[in-house]
PDB file of N, CA and C in Angstrom:
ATOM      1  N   UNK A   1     -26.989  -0.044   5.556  1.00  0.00           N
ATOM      2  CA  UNK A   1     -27.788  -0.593   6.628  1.00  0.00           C
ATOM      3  C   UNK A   1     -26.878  -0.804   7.820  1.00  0.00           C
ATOM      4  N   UNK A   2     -27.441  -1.052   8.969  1.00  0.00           N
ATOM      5  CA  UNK A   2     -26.413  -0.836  10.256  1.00  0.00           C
ATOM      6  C   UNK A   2     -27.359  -1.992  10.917  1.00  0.00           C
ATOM      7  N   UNK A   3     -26.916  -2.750  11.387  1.00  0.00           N
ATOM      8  CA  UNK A   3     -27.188  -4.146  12.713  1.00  0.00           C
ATOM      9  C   UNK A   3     -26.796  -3.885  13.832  1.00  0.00           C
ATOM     10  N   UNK A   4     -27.466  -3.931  14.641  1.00  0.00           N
ATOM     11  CA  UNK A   4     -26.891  -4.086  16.174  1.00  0.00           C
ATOM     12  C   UNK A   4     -27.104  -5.435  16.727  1.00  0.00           C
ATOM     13  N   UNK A   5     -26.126  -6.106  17.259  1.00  0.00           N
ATOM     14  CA  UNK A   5     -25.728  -7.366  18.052  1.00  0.00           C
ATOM     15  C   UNK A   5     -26.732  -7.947  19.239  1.00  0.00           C
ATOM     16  N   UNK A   6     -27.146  -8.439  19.562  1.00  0.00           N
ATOM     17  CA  UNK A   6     -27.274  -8.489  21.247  1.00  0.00           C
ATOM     18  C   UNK A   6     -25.822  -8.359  22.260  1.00  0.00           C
ATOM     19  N   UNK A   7     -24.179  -8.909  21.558  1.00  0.00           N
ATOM     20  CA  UNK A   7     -23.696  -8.490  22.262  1.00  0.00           C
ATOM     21  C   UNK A   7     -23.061  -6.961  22.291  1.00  0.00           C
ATOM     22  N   UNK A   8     -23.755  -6.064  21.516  1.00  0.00           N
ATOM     23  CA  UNK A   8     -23.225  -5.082  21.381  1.00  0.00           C
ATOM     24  C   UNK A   8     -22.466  -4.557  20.211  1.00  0.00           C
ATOM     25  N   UNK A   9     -21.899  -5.719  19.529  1.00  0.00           N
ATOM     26  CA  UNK A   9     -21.203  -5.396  17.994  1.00  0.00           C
ATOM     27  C   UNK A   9     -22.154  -4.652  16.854  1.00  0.00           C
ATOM     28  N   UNK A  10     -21.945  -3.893  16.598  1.00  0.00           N
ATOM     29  CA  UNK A  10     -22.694  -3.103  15.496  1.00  0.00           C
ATOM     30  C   UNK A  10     -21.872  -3.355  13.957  1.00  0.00           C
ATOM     31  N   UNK A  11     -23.075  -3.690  13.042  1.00  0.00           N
ATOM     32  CA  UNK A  11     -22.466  -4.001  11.571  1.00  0.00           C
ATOM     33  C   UNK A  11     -23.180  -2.671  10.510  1.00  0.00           C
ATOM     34  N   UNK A  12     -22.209  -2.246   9.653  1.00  0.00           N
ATOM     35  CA  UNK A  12     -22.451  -1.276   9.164  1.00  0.00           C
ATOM     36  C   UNK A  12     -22.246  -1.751   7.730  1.00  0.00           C
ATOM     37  N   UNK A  13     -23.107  -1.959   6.805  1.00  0.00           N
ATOM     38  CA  UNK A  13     -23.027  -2.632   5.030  1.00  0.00           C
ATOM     39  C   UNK A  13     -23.659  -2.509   4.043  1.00  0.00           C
ATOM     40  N   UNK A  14     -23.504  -2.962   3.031  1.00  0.00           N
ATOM     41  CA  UNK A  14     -24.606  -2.947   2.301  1.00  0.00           C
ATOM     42  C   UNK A  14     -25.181  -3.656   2.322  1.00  0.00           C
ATOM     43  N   UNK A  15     -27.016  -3.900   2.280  1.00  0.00           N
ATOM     44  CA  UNK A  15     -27.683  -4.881   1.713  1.00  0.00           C
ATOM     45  C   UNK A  15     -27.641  -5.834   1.019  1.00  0.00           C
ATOM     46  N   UNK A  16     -27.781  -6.853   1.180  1.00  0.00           N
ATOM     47  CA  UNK A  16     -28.033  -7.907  -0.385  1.00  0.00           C
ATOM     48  C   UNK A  16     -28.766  -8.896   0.096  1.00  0.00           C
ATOM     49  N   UNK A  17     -29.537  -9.229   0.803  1.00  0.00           N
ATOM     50  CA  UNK A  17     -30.980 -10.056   0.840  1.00  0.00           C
ATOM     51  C   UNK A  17     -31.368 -10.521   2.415  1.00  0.00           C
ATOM     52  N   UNK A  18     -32.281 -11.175   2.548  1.00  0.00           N
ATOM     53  CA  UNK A  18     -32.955 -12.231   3.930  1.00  0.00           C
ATOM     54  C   UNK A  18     -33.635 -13.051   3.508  1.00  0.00           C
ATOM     55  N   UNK A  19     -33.570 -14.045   4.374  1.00  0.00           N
ATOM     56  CA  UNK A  19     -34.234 -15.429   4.355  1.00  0.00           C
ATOM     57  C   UNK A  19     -34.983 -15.573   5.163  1.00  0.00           C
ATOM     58  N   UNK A  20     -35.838 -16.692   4.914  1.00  0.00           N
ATOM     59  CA  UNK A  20     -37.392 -16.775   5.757  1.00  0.00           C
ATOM     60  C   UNK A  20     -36.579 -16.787   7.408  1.00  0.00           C
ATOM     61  N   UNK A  21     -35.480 -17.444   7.948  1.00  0.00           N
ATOM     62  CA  UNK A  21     -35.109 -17.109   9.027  1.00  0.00           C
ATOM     63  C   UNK A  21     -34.852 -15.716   9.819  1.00  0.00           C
ATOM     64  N   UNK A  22     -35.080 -15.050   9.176  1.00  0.00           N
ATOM     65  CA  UNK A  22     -34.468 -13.571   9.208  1.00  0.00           C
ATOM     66  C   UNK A  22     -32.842 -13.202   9.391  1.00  0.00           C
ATOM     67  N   UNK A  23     -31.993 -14.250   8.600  1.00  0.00           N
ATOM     68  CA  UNK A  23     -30.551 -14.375   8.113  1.00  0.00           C
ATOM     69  C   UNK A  23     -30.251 -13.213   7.577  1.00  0.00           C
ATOM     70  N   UNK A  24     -29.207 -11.859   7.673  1.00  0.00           N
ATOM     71  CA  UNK A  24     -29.425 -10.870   6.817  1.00  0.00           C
ATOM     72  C   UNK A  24     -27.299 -10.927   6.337  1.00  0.00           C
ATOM     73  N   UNK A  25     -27.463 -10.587   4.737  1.00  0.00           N
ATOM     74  CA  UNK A  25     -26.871 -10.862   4.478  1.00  0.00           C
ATOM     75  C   UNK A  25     -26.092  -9.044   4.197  1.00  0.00           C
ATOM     76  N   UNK A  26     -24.925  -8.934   3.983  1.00  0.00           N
ATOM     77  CA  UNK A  26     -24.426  -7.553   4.047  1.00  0.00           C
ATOM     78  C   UNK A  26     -23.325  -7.527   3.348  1.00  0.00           C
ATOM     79  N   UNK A  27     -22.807  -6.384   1.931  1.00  0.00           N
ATOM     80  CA  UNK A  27     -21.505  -6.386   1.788  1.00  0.00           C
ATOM     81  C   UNK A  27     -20.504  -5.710   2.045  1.00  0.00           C
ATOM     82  N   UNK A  28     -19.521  -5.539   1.675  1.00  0.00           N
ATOM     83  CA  UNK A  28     -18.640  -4.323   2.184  1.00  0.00           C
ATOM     84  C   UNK A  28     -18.764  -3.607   3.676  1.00  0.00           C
ATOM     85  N   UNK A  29     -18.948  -4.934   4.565  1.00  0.00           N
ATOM     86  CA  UNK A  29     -19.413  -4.167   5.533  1.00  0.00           C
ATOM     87  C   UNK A  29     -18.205  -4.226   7.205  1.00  0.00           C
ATOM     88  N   UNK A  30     -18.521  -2.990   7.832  1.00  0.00           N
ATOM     89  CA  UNK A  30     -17.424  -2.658   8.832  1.00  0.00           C
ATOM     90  C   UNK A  30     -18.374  -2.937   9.927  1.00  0.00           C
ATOM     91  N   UNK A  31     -17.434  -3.826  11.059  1.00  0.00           N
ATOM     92  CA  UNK A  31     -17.842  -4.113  12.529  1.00  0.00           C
ATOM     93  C   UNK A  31     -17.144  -3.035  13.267  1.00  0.00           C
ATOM     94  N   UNK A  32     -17.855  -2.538  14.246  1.00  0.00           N
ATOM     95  CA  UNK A  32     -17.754  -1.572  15.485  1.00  0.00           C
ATOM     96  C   UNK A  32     -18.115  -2.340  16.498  1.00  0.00           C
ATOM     97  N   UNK A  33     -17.016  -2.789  17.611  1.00  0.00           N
ATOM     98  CA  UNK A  33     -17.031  -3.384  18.384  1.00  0.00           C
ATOM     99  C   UNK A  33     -15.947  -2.371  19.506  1.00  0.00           C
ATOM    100  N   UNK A  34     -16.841  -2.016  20.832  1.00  0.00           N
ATOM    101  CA  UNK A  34     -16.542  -1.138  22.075  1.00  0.00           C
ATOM    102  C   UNK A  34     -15.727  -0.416  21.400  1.00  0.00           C
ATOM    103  N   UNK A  35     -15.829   0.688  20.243  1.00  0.00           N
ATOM    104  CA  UNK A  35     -15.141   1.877  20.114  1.00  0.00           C
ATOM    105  C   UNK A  35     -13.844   1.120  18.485  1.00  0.00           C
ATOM    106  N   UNK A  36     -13.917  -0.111  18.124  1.00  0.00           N
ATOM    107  CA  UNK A  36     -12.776  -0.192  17.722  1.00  0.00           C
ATOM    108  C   UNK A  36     -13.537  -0.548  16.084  1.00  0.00           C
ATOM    109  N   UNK A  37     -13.189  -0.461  15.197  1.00  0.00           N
ATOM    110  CA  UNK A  37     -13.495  -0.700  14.206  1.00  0.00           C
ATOM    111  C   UNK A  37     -12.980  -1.948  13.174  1.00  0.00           C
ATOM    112  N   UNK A  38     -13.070  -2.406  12.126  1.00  0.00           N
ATOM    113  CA  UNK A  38     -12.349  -3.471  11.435  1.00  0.00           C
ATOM    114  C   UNK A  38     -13.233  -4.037  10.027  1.00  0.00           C
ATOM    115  N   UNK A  39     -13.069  -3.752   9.159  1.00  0.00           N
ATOM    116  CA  UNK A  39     -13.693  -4.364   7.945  1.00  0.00           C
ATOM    117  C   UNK A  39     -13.757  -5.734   7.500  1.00  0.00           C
ATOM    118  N   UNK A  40     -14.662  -6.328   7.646  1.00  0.00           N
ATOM    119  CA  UNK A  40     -14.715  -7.771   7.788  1.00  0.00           C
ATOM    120  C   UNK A  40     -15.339  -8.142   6.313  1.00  0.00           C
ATOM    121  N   UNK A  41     -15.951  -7.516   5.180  1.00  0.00           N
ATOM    122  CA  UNK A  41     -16.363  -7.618   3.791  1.00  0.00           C
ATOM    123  C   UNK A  41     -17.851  -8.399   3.587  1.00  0.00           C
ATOM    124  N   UNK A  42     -17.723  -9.187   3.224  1.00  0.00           N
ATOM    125  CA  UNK A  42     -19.741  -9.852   3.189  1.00  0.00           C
ATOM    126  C   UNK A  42     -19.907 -10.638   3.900  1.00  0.00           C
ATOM    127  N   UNK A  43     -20.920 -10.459   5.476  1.00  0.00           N
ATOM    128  CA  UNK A  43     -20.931 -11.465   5.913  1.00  0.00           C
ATOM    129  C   UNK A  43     -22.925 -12.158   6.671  1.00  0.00           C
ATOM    130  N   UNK A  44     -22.630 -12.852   6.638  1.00  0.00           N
ATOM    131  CA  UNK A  44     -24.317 -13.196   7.245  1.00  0.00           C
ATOM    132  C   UNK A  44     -24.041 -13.232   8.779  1.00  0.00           C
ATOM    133  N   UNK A  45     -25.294 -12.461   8.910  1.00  0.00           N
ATOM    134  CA  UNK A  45     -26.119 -12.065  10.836  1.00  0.00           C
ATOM    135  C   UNK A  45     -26.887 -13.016  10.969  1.00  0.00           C
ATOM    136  N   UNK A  46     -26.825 -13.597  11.722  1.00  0.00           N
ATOM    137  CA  UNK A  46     -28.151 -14.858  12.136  1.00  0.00           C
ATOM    138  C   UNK A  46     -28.882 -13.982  12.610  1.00  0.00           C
ATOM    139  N   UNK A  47     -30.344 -14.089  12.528  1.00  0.00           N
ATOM    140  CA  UNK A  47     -31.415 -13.741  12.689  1.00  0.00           C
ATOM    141  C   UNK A  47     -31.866 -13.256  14.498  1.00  0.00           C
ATOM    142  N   UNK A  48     -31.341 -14.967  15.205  1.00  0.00           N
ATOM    143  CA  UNK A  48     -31.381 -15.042  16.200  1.00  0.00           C
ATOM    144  C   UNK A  48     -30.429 -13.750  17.270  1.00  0.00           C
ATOM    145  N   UNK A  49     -29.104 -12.988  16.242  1.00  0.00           N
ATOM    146  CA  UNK A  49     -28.437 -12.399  17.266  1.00  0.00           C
ATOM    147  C   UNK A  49     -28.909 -10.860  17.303  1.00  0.00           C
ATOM    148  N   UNK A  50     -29.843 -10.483  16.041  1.00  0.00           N
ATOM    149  CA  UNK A  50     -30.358  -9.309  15.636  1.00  0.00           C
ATOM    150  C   UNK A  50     -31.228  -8.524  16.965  1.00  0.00           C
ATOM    151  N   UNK A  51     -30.741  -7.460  17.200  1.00  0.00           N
ATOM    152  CA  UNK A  51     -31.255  -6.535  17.603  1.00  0.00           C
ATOM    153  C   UNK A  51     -32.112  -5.200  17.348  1.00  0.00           C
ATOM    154  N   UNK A  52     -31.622  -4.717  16.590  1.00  0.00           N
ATOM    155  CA  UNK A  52     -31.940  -3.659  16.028  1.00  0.00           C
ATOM    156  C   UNK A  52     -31.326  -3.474  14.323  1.00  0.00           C
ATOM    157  N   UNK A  53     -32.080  -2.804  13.469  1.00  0.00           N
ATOM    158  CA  UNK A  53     -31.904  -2.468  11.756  1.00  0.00           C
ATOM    159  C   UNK A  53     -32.287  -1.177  11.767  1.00  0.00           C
ATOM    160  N   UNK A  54     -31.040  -0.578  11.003  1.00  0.00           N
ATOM    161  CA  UNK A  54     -31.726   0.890  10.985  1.00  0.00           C
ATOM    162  C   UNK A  54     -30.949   0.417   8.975  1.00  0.00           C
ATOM    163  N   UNK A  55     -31.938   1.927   8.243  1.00  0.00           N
ATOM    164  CA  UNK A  55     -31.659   1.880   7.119  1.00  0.00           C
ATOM    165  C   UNK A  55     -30.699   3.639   6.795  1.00  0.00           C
ATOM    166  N   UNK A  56     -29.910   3.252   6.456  1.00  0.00           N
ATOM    167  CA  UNK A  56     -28.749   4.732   6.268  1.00  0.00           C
ATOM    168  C   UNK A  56     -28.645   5.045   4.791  1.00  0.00           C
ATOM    169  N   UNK A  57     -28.819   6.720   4.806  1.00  0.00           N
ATOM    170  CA  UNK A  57     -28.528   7.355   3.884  1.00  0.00           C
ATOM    171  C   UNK A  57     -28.899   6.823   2.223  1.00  0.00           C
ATOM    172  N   UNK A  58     -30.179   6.536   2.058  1.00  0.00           N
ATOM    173  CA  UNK A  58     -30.758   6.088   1.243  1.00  0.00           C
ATOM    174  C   UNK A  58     -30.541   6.516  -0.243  1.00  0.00           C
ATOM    175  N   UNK A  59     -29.480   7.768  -0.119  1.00  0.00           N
ATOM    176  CA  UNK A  59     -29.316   8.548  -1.491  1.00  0.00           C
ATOM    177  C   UNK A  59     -28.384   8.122  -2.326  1.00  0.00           C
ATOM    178  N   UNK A  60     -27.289   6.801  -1.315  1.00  0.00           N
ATOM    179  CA  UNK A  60     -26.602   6.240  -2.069  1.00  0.00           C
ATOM    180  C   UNK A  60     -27.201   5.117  -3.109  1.00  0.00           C
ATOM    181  N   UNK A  61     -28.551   4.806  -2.941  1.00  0.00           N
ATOM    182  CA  UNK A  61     -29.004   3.643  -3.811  1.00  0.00           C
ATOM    183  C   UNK A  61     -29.284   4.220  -4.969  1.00  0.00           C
TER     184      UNK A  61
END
């Protein structure tokens, strides 16, 4: 799954759940921030900073 920021940071992870807030939780997952990359591992998106969800390459499930 891939997140986009409102400020622009894009999160790239795996799934592992949401909450009635729309909290999304992600593992193993890499931030892309203006071109630079960095693996940051499981982390929660507040709902509030969510922009955009796309779902990737579904053949890995």
């Amino acid at each position: 799954m891939r997140v986009t920021c409102g400020d622009g940071r894009q999160f790239a992870g795996f799934f592992r759940c949401v909450d009635s807030t729309k909290n999304i939780i992600l593992a193993d997952t890499t931030e892309t921030r203006k071109g630079s990359q960095r693996h940051v591992g499981m982390i929660m998106i507040p709902g509030d900073h969510i922009r955009q969800v796309l779902v990737e390459n579904l053949e890995v499930i």
